[in-house]
C-alpha atoms as a PDB file:
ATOM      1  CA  UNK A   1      90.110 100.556  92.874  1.00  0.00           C
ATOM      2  CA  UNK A   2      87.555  99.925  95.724  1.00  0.00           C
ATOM      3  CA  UNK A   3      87.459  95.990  94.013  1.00  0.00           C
ATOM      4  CA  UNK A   4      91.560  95.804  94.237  1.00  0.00           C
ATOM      5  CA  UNK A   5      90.925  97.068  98.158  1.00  0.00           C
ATOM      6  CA  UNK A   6      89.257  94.681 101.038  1.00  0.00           C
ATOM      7  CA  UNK A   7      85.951  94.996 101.119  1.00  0.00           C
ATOM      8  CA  UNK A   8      82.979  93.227 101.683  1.00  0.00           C
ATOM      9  CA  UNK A   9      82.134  94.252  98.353  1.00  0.00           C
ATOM     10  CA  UNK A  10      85.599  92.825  96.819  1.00  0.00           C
ATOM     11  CA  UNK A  11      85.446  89.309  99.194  1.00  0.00           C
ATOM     12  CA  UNK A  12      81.727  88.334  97.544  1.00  0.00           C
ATOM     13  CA  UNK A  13      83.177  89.166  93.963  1.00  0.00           C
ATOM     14  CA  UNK A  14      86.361  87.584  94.412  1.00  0.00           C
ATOM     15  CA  UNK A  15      84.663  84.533  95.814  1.00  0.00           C
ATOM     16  CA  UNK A  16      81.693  83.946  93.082  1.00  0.00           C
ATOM     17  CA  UNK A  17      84.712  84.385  90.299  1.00  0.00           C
ATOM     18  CA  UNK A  18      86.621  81.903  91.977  1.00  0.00           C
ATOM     19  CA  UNK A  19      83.185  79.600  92.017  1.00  0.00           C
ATOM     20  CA  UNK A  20      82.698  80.220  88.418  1.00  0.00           C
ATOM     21  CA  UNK A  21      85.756  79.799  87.265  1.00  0.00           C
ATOM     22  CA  UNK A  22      86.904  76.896  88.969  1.00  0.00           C
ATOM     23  CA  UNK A  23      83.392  75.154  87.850  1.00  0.00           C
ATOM     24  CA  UNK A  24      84.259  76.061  84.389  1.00  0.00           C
ATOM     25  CA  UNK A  25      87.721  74.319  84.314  1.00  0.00           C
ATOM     26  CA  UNK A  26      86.168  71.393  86.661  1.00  0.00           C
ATOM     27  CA  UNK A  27      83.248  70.791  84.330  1.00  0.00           C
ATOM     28  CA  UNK A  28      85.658  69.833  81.415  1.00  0.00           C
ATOM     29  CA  UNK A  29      87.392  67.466  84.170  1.00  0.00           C
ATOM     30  CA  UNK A  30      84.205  65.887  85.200  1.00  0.00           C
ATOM     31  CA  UNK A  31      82.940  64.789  81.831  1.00  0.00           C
ATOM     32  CA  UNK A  32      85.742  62.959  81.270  1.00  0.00           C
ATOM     33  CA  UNK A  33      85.194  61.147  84.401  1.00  0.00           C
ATOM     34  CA  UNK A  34      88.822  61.860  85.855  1.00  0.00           C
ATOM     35  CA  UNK A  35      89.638  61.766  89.369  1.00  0.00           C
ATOM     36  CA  UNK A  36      89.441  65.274  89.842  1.00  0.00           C
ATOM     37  CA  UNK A  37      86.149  66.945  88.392  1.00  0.00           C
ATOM     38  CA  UNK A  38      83.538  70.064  89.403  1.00  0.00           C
ATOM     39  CA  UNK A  39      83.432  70.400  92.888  1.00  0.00           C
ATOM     40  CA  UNK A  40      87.202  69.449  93.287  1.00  0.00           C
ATOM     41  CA  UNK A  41      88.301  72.266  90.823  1.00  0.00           C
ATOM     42  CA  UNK A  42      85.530  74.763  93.088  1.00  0.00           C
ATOM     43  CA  UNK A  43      86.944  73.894  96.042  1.00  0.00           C
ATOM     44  CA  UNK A  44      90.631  74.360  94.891  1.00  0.00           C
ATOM     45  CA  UNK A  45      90.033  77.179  93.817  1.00  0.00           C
ATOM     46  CA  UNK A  46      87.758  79.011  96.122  1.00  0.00           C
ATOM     47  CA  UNK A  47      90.298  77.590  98.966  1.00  0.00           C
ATOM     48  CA  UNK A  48      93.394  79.098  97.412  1.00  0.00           C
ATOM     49  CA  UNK A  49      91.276  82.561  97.036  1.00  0.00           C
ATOM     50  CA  UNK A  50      90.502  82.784 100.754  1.00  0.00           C
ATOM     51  CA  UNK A  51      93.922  82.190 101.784  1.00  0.00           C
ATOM     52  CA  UNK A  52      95.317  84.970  99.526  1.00  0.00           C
ATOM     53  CA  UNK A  53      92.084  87.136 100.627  1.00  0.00           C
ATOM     54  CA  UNK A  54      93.271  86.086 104.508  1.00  0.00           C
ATOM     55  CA  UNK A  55      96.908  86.978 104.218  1.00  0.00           C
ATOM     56  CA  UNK A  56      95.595  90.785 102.509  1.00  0.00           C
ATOM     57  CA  UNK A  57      93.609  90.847 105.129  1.00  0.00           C
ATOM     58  CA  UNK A  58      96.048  90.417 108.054  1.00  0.00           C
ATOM     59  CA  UNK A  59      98.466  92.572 106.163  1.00  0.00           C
ATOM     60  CA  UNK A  60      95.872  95.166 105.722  1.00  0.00           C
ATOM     61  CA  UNK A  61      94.586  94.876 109.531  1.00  0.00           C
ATOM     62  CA  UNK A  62      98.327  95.305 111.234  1.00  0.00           C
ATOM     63  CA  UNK A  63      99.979  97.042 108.623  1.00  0.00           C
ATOM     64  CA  UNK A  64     103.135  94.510 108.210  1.00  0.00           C
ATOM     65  CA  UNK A  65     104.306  91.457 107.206  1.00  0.00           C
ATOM     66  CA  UNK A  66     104.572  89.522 104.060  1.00  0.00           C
ATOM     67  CA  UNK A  67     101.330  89.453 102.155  1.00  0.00           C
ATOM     68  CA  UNK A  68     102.649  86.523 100.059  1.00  0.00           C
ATOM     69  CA  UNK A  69     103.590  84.050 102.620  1.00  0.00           C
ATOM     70  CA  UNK A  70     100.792  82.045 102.641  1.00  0.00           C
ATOM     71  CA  UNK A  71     100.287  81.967  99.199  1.00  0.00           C
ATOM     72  CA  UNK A  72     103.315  80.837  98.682  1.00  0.00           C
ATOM     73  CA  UNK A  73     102.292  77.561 100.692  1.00  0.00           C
ATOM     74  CA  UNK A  74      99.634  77.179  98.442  1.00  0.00           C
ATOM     75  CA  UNK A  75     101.708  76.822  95.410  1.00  0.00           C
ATOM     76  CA  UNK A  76     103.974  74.518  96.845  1.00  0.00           C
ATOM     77  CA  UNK A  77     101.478  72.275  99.262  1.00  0.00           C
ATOM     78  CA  UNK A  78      98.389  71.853  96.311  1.00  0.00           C
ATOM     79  CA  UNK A  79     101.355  69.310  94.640  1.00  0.00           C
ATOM     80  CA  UNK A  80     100.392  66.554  97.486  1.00  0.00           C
ATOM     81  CA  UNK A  81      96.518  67.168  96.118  1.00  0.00           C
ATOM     82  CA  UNK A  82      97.489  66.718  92.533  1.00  0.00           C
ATOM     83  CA  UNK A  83      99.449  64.104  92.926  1.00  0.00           C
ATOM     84  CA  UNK A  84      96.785  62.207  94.674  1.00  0.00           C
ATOM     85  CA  UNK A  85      95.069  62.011  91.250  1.00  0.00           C
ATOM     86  CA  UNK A  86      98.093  60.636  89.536  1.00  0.00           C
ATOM     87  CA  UNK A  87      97.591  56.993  89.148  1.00  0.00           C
ATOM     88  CA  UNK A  88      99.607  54.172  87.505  1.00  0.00           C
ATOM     89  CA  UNK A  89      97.934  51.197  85.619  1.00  0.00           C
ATOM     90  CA  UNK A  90      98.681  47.701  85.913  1.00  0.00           C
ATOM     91  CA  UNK A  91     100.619  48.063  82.043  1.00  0.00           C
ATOM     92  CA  UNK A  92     102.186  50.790  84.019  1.00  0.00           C
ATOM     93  CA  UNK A  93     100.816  53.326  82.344  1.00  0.00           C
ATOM     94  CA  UNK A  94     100.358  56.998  83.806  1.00  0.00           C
ATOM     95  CA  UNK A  95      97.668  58.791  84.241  1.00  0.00           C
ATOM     96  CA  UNK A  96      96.084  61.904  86.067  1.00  0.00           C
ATOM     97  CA  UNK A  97      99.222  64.257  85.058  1.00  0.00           C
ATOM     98  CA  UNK A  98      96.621  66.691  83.459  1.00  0.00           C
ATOM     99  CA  UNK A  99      94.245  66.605  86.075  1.00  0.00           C
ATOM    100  CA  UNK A 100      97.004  67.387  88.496  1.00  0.00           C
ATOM    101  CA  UNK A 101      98.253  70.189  86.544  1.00  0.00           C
ATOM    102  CA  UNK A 102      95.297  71.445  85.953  1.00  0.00           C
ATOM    103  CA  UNK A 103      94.457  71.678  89.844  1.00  0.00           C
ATOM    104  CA  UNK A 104      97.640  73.612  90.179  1.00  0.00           C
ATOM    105  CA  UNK A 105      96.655  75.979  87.595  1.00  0.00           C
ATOM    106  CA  UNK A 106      93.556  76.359  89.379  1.00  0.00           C
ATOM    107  CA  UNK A 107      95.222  77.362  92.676  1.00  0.00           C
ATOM    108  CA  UNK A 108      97.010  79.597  90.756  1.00  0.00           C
ATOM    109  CA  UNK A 109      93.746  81.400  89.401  1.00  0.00           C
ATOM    110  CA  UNK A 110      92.444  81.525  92.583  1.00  0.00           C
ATOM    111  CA  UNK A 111      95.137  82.989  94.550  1.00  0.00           C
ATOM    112  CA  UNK A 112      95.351  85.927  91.412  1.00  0.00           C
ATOM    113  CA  UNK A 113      91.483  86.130  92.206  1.00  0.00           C
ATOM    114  CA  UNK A 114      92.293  86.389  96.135  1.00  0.00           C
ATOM    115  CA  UNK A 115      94.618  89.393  95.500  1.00  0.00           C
ATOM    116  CA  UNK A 116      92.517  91.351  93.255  1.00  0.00           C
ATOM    117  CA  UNK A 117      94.576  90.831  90.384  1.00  0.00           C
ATOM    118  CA  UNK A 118      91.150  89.821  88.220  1.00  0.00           C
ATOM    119  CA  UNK A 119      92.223  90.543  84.582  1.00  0.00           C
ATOM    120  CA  UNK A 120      94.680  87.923  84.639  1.00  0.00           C
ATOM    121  CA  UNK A 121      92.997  85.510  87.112  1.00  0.00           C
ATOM    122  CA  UNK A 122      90.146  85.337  84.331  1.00  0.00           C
ATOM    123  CA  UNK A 123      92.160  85.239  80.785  1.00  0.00           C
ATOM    124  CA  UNK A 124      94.436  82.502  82.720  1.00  0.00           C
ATOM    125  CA  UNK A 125      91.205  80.677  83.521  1.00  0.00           C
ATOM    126  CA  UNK A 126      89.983  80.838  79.970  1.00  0.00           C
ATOM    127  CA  UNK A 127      93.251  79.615  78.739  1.00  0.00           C
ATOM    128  CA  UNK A 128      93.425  76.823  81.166  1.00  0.00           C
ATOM    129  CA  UNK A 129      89.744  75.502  79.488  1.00  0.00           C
ATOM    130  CA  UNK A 130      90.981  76.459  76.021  1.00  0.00           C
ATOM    131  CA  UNK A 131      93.780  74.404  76.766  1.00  0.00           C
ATOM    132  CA  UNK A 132      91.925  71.453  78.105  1.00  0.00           C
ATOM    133  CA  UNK A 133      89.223  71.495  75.219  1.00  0.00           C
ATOM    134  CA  UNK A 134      90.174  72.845  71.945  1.00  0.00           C
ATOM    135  CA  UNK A 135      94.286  71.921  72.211  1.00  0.00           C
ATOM    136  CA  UNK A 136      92.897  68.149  73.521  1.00  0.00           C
ATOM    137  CA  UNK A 137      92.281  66.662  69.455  1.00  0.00           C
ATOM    138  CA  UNK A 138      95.351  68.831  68.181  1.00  0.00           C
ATOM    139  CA  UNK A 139      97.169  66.767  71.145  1.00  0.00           C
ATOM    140  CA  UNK A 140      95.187  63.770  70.118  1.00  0.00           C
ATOM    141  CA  UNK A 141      96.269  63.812  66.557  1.00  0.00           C
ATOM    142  CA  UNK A 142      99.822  64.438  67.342  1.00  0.00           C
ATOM    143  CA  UNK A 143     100.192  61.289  69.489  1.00  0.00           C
ATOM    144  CA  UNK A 144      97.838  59.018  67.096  1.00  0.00           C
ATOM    145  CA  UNK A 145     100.498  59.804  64.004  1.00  0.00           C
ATOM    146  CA  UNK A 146     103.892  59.568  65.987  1.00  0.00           C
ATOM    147  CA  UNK A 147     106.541  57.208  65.077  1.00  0.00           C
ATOM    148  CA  UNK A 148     106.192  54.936  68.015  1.00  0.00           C
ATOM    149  CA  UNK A 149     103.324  53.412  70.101  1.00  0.00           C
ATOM    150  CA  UNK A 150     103.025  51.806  73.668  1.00  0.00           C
ATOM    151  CA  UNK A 151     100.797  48.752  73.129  1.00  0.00           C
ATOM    152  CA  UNK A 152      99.903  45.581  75.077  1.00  0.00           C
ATOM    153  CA  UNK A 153      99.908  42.344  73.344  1.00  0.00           C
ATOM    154  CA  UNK A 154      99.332  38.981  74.169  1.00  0.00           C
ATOM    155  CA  UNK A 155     101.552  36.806  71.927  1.00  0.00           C
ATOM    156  CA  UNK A 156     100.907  32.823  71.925  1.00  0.00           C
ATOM    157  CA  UNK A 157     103.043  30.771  73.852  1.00  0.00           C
ATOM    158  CA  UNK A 158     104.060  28.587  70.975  1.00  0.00           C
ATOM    159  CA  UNK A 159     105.660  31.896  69.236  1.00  0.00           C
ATOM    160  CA  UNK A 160     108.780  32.560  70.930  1.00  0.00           C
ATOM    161  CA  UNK A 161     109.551  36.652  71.148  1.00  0.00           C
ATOM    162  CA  UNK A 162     112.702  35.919  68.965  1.00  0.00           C
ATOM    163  CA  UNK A 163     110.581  34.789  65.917  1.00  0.00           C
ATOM    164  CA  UNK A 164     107.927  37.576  66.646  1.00  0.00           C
ATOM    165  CA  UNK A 165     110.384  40.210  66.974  1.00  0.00           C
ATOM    166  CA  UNK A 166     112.333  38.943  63.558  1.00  0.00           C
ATOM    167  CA  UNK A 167     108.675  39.168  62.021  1.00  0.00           C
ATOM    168  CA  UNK A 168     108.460  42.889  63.221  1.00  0.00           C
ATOM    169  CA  UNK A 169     111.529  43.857  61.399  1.00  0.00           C
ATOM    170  CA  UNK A 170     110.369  42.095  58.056  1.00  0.00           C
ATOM    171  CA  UNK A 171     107.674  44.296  58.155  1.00  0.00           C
ATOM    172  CA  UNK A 172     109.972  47.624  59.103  1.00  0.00           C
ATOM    173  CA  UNK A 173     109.101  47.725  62.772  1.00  0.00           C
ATOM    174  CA  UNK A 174     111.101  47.851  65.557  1.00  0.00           C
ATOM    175  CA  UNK A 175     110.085  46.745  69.332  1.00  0.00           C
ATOM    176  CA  UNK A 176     111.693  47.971  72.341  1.00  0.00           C
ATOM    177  CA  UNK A 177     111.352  48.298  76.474  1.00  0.00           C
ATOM    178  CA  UNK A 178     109.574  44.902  76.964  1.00  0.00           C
ATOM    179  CA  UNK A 179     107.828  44.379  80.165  1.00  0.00           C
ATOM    180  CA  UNK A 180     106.250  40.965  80.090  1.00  0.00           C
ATOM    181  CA  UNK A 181     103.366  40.281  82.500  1.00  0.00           C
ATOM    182  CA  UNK A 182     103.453  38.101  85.450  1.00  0.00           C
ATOM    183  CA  UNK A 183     100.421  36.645  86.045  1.00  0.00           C
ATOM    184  CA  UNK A 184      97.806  33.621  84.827  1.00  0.00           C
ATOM    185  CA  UNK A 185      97.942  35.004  80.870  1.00  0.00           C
ATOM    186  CA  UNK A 186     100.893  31.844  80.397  1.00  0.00           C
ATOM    187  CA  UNK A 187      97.658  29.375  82.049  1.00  0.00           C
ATOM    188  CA  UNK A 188      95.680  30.665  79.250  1.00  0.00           C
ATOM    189  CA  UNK A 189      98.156  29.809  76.702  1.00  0.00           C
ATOM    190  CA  UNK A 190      99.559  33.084  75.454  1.00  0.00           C
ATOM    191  CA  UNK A 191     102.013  35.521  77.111  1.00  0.00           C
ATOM    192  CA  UNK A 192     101.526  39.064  77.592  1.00  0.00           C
ATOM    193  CA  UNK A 193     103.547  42.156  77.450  1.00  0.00           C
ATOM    194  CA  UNK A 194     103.747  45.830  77.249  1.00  0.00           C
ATOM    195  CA  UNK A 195     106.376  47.197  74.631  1.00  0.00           C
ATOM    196  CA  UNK A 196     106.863  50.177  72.364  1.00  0.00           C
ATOM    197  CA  UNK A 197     106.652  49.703  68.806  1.00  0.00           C
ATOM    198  CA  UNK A 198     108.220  51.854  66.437  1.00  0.00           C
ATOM    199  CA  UNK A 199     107.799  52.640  62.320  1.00  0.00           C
ATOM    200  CA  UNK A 200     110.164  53.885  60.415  1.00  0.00           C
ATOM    201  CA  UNK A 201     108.037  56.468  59.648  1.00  0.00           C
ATOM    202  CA  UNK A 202     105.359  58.309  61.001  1.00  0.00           C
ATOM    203  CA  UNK A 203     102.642  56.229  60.918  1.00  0.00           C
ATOM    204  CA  UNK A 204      98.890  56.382  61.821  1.00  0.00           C
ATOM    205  CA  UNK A 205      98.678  54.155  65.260  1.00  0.00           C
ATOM    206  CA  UNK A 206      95.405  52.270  63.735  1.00  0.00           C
ATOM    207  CA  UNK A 207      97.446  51.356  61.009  1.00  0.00           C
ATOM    208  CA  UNK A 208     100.547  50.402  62.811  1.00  0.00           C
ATOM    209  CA  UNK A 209      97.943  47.738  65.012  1.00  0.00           C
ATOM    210  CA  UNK A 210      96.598  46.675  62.372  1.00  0.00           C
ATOM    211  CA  UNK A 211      99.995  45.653  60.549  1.00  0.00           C
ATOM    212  CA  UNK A 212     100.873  43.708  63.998  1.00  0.00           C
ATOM    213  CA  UNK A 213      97.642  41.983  64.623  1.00  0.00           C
ATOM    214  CA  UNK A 214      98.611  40.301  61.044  1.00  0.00           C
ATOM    215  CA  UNK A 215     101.341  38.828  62.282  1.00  0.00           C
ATOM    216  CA  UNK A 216     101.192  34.812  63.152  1.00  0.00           C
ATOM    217  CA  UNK A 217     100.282  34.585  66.849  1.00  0.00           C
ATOM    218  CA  UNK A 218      99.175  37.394  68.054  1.00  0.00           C
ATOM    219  CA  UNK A 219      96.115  36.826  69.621  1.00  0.00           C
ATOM    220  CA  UNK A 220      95.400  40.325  71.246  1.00  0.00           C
ATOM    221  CA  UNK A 221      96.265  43.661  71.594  1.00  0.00           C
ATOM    222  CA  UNK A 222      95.474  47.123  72.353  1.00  0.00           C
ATOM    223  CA  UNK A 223      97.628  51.001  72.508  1.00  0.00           C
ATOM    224  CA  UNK A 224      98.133  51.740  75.599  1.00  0.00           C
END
């Protein structure tokens, strides 16, 4: 009980497991270069354990007031941090949701850390690298073998989209939410877009470019 209590004991435990843990979830982060990586996770973390430690602490030390409140704040105000890492591409595609959810689960583990509450503070911080590892190629192969695909293409300017698009359907595939680029891809003789492709069927995604860079015109593309 004397580690659940505010000591100096408790603060230098509660503080190295917020280190270690938020390390271990930031080291996944970090080798795979994303916005938010080692010493982001630490200091989320760490940061979100000393607030929970402070608001104990002022509970403890005049024996009211809410020893939630400013944990509370945390949950709510480490959104503007997370969604600093979310970014969107020029093909308006998004990116950074995972970081950013995996900084709020990190708050999360350190404010459970802050409080004492250690048992779940570490199987939550496990989970949250399991997560982030092991469920990554299970997420991987779900999305590579779906029905439909986000792609960018650059189609030649002497093949209208009509005659592409009745070329798609020959071949079983459908092509929806086109967002054609506007810039200098028309000086360069072709026109470029970003649009979903869909298969009847579930389909592998290499296969699915591979059936479209076939087609008469196409000059480049890549899954987006």
């Amino acid at each position: 009980m004397e580690l659940r209590e505010l000591t100096y004991i408790s603060v230098l435990v509660r503080i190295v497991l917020a280190i270690v843990v938020g390390g271990i979830i930031g080291m996944e982060r970090g080798m795979k270069n994303r916005p938010a990586g080692l010493r982001t996770y630490m200091l989320v973390c760490v940061g979100s354990c000393l607030i929970m430690m402070t608001n104990q602490y002022i509970t403890q030390i005049t024996g009211n007031g809410d020893p939630t409140r400013l944990g509370a704040q945390v949950v709510s105000g480490i959104g503007f941090l997370g969604a600093g890492t979310i970014i969107v591409t020029r093909h308006n595609q998004i990116k950074g949701l995972t970081t950013a959810a995996g900084l709020w689960s990190a708050a999360g583990v350190g404010l459970a850390l802050g409080i004492g509450f250690y048992e779940a503070a570490l199987f939550a911080g496990l989970s949250i690298f399991m997560i982030l590892t092991v469920l990554q190629r299970w997420d991987d192969k779900l999305r590579r073998n779906t029905k439909a695909a986000e792609i960018y293409l650059e189609l030649s300017k002497d093949v209208s989209i009509g005659t592409f698009t009745r070329k798609l359907r020959e071949m079983n595939l459908e092509i929806g939410n086109i967002q054609l680029e506007h810039d200098n891809a028309l000086d360069q003789g072709v026109r470029g877009m970003v649009a979903t492709f869909q298969a009847k069927k579930h389909m592998n995604h290499q296969a699915l470019l591979d059936r479209i860079r076939t087609i008469d015109g196409v000059v480049y593309l890549e899954e987006l």
